[in-house]
PDB file of N, CA and C in Angstrom:
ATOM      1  N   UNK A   1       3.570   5.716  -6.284  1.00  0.00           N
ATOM      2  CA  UNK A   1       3.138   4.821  -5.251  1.00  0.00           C
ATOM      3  C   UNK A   1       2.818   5.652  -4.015  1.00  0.00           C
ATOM      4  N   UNK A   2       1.687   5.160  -3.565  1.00  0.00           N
ATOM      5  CA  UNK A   2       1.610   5.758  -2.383  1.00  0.00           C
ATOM      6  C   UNK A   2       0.816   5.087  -1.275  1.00  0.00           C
ATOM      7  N   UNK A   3       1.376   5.252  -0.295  1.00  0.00           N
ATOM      8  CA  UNK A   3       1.239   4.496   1.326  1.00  0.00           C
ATOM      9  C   UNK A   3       0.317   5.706   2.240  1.00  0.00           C
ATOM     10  N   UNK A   4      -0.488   4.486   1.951  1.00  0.00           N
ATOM     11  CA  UNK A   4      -1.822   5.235   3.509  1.00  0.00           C
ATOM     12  C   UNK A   4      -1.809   4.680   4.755  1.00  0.00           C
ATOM     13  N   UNK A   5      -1.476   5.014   5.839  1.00  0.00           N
ATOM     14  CA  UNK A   5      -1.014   5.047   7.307  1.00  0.00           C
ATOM     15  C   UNK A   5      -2.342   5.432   8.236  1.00  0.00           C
ATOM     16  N   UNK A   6      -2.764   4.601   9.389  1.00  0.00           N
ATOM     17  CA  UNK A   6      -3.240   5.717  10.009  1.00  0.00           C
ATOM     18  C   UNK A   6      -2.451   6.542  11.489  1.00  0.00           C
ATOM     19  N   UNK A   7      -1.109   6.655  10.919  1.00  0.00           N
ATOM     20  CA  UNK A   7      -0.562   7.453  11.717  1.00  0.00           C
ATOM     21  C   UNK A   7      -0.516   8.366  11.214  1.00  0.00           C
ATOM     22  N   UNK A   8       0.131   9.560  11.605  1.00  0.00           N
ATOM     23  CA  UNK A   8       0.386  11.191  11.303  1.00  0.00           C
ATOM     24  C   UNK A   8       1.242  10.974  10.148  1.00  0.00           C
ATOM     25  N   UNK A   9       1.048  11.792   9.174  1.00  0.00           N
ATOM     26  CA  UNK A   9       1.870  11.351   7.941  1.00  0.00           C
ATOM     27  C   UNK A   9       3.409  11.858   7.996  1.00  0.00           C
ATOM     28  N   UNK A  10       3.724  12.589   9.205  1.00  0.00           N
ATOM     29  CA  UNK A  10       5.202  12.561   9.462  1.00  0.00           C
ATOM     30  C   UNK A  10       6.167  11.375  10.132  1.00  0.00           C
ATOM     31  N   UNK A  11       4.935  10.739  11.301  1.00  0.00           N
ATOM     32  CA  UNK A  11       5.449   9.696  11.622  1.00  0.00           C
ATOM     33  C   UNK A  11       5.450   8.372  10.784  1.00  0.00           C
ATOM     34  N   UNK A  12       4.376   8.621   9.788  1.00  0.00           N
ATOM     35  CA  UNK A  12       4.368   7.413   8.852  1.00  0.00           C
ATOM     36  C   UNK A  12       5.716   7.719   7.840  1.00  0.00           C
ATOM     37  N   UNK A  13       6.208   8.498   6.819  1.00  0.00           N
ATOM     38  CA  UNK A  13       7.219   8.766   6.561  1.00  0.00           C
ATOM     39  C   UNK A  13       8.671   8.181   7.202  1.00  0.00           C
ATOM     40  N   UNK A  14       8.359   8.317   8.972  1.00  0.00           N
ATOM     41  CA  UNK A  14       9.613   7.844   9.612  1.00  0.00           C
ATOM     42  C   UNK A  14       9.722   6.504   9.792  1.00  0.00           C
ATOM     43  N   UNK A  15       8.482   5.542   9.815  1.00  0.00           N
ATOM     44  CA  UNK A  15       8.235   4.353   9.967  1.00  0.00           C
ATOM     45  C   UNK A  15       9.082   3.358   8.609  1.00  0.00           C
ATOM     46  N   UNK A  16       7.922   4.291   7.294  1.00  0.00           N
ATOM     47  CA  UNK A  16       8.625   4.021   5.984  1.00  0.00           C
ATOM     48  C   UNK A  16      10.315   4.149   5.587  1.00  0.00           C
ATOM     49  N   UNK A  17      10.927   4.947   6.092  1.00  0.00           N
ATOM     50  CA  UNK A  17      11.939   5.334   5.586  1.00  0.00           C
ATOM     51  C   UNK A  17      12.902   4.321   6.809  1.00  0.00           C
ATOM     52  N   UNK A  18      12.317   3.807   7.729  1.00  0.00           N
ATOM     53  CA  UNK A  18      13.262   3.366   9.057  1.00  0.00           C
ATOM     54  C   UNK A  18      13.123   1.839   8.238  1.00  0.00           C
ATOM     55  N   UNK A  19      11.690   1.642   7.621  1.00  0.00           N
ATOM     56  CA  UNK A  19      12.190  -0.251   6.655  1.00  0.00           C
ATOM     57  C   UNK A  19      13.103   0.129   5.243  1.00  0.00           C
ATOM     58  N   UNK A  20      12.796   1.124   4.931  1.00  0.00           N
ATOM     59  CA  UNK A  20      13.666   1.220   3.449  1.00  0.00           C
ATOM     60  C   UNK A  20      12.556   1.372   2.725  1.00  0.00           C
ATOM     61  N   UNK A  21      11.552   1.502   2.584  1.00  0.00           N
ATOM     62  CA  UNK A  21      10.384   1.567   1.951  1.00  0.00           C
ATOM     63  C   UNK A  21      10.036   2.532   1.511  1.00  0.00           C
ATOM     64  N   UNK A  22       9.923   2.932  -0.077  1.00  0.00           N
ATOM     65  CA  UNK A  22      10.203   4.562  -0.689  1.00  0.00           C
ATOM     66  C   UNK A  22       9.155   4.622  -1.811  1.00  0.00           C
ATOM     67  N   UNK A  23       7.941   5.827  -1.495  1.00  0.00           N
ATOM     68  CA  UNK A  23       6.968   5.536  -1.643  1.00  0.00           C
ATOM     69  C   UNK A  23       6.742   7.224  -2.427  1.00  0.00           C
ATOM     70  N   UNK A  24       6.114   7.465  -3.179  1.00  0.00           N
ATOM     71  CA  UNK A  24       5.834   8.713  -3.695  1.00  0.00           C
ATOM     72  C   UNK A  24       5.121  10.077  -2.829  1.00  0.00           C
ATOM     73  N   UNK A  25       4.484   9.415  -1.933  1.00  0.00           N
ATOM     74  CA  UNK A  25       3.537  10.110  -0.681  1.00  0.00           C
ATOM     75  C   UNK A  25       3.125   9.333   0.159  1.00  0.00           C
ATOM     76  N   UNK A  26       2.719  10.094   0.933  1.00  0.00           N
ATOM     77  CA  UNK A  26       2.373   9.484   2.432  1.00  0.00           C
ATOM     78  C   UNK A  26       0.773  10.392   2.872  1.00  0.00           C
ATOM     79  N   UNK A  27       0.273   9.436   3.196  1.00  0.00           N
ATOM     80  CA  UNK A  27      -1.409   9.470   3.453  1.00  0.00           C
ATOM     81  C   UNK A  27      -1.753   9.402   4.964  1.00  0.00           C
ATOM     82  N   UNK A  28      -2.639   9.774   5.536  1.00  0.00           N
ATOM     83  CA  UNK A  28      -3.005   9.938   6.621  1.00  0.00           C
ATOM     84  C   UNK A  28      -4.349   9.318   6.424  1.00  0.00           C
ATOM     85  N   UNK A  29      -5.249   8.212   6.812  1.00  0.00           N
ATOM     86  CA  UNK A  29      -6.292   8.131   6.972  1.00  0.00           C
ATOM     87  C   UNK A  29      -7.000   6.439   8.028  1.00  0.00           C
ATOM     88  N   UNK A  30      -7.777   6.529   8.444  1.00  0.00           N
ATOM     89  CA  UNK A  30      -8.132   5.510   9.197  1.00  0.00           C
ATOM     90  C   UNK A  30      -8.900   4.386   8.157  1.00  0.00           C
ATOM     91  N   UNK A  31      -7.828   3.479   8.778  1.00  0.00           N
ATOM     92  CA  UNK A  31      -7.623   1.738   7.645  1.00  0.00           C
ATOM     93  C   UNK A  31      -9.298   1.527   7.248  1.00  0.00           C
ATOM     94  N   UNK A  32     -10.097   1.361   8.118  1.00  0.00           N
ATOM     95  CA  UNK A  32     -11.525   0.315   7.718  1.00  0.00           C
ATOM     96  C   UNK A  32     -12.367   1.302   6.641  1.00  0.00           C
ATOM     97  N   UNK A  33     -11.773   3.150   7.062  1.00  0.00           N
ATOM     98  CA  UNK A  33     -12.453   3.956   5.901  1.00  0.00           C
ATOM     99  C   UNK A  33     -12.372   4.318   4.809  1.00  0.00           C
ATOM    100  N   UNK A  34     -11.751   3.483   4.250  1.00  0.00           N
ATOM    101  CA  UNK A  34     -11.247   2.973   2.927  1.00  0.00           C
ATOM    102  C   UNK A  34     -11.014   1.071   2.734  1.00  0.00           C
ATOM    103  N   UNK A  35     -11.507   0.487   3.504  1.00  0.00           N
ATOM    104  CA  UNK A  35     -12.079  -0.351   3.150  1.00  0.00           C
ATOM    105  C   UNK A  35     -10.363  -1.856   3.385  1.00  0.00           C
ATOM    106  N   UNK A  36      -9.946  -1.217   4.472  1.00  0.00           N
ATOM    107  CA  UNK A  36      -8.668  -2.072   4.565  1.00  0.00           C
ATOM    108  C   UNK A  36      -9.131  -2.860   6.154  1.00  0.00           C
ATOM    109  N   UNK A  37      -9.284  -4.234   6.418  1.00  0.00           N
ATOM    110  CA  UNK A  37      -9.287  -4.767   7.705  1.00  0.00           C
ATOM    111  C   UNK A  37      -8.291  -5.400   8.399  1.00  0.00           C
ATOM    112  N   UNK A  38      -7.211  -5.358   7.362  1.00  0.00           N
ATOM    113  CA  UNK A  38      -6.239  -6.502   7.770  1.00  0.00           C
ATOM    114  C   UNK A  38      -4.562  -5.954   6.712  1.00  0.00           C
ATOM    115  N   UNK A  39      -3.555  -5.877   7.361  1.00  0.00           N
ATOM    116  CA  UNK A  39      -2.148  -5.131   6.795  1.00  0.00           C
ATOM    117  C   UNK A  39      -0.951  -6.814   6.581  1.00  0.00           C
ATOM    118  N   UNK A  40      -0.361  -6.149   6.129  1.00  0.00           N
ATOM    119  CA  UNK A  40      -0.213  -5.536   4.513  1.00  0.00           C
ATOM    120  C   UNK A  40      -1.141  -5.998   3.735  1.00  0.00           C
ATOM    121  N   UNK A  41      -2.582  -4.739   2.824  1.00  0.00           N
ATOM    122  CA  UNK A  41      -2.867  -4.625   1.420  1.00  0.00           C
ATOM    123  C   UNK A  41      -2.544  -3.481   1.337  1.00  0.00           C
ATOM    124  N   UNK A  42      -2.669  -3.989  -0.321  1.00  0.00           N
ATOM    125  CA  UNK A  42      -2.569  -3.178  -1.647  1.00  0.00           C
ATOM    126  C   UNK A  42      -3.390  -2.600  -2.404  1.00  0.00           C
ATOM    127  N   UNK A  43      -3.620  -2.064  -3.294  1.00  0.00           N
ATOM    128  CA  UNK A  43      -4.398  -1.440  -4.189  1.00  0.00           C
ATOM    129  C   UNK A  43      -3.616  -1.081  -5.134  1.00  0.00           C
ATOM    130  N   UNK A  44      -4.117  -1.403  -6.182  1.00  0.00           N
ATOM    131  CA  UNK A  44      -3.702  -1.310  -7.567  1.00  0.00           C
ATOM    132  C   UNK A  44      -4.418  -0.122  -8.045  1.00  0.00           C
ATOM    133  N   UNK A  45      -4.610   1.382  -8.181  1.00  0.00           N
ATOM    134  CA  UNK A  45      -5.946   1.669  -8.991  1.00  0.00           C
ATOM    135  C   UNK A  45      -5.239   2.150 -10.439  1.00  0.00           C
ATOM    136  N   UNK A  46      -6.020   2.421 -11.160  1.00  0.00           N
ATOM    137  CA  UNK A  46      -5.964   2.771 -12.538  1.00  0.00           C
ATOM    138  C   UNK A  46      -6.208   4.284 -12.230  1.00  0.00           C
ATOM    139  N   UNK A  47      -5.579   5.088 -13.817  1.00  0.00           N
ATOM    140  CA  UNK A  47      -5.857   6.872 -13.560  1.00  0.00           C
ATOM    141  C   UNK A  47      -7.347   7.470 -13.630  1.00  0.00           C
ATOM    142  N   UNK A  48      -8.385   6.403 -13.102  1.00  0.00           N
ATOM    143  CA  UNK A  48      -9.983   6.653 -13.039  1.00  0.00           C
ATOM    144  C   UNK A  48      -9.929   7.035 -11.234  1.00  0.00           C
ATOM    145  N   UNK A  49      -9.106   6.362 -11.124  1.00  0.00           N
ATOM    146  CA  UNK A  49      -9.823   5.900  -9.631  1.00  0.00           C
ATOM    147  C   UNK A  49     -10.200   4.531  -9.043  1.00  0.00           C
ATOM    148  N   UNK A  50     -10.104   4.047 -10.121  1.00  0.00           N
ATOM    149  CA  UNK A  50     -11.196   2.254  -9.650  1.00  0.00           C
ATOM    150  C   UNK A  50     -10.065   1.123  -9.207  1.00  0.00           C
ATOM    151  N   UNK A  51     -10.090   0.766  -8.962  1.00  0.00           N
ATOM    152  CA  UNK A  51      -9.554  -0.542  -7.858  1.00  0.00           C
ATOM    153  C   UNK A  51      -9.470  -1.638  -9.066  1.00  0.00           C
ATOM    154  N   UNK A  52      -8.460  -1.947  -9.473  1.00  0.00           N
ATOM    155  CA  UNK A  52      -8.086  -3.139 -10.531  1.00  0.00           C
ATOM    156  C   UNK A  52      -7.932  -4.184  -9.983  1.00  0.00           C
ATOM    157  N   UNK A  53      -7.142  -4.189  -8.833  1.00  0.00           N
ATOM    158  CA  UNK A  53      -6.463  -5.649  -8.570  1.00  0.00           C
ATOM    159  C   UNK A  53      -6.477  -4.786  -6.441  1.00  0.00           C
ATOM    160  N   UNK A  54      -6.586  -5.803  -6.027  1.00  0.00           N
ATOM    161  CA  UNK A  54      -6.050  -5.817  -4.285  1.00  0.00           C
ATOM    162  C   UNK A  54      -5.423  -7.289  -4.141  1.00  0.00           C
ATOM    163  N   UNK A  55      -4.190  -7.146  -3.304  1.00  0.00           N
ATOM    164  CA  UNK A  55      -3.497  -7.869  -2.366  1.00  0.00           C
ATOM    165  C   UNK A  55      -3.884  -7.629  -0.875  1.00  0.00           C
ATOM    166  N   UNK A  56      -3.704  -8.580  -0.168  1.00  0.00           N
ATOM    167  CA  UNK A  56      -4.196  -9.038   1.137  1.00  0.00           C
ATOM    168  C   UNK A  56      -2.953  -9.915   1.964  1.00  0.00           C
ATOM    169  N   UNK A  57      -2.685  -9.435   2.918  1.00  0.00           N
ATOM    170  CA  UNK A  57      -2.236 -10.170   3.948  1.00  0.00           C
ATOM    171  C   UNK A  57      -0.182 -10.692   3.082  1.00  0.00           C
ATOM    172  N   UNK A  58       0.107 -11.577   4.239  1.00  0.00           N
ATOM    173  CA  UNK A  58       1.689 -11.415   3.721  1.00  0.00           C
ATOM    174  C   UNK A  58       1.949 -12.227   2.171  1.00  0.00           C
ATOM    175  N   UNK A  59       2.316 -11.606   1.489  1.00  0.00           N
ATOM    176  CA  UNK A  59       2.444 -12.763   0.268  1.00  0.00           C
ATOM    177  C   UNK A  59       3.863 -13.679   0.060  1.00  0.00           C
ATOM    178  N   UNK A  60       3.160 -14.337  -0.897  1.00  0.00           N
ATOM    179  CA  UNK A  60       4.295 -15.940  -1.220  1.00  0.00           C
ATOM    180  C   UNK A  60       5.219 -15.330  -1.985  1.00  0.00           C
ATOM    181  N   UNK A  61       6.604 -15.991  -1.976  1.00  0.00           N
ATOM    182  CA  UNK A  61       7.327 -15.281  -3.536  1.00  0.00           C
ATOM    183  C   UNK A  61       6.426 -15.198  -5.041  1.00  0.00           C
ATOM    184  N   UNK A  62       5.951 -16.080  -5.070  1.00  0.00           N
ATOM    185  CA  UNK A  62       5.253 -16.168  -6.331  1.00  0.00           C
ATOM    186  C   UNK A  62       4.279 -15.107  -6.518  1.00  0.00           C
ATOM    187  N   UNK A  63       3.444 -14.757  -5.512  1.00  0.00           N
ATOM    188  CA  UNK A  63       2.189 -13.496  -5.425  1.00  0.00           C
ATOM    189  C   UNK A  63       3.322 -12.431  -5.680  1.00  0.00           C
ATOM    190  N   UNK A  64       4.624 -11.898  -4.881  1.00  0.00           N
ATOM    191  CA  UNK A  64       5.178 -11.112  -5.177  1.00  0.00           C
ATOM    192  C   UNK A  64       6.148 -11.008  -6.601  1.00  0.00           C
ATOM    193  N   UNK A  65       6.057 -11.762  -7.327  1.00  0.00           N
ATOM    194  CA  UNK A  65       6.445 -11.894  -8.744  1.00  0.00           C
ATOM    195  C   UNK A  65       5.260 -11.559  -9.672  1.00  0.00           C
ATOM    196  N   UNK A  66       4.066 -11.784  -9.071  1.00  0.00           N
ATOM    197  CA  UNK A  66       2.661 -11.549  -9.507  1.00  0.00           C
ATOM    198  C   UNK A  66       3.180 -10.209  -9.660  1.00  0.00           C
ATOM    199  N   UNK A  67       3.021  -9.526  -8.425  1.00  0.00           N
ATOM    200  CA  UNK A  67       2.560  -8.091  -8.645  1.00  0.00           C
ATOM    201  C   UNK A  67       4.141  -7.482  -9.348  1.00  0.00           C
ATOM    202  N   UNK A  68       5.506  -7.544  -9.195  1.00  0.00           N
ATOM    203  CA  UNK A  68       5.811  -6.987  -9.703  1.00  0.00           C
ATOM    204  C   UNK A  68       5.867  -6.976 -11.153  1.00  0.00           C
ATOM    205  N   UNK A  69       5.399  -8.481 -11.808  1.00  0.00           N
ATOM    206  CA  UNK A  69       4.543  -8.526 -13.272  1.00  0.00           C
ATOM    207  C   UNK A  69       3.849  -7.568 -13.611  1.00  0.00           C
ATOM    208  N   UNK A  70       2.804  -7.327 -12.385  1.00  0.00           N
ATOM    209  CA  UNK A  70       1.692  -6.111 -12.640  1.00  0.00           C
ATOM    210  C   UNK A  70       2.584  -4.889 -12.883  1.00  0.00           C
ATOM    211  N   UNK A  71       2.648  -4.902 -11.932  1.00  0.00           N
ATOM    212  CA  UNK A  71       3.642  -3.462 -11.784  1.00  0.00           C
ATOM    213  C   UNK A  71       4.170  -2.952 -12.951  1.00  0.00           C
ATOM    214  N   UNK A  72       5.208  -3.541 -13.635  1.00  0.00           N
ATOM    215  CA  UNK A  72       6.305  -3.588 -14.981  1.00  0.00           C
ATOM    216  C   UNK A  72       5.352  -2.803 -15.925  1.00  0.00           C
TER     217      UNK A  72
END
């Protein structure tokens, strides 16, 4: 898993680790240049590269039973 920030990826690390949020890497890049307008999304990709599934905005319990379905 990994979390893209557009803060400094040391301060993003401290942000992550200050909610409990434990993530494989930490990314540095500016949100709209990769195609994000609005937080918390997601991206699902596959080992191509391609974008399977996106989440958007805060989810319901049920969306979050969704994805950890996906996830599993």
């Amino acid at each position: 898993m990994v979390a893209v920030l557009p803060q400094a990826v040391d301060e993003g690390h401290r942000y992550l680790d200050g909610e409990g949020v434990h993530v494989d890497d930490v990314k540095q890049a500016t949100l709209s240049t990769i195609g994000v307008t609005g937080t918390p999304t997601m991206f699902l990709v596959d080992g191509k590269g391609t974008v399977a599934k996106v989440w958007e905005g805060k989810l319901q319990p049920d969306q979050e039973a969704g994805v950890l379905a996906v996830l599993k």
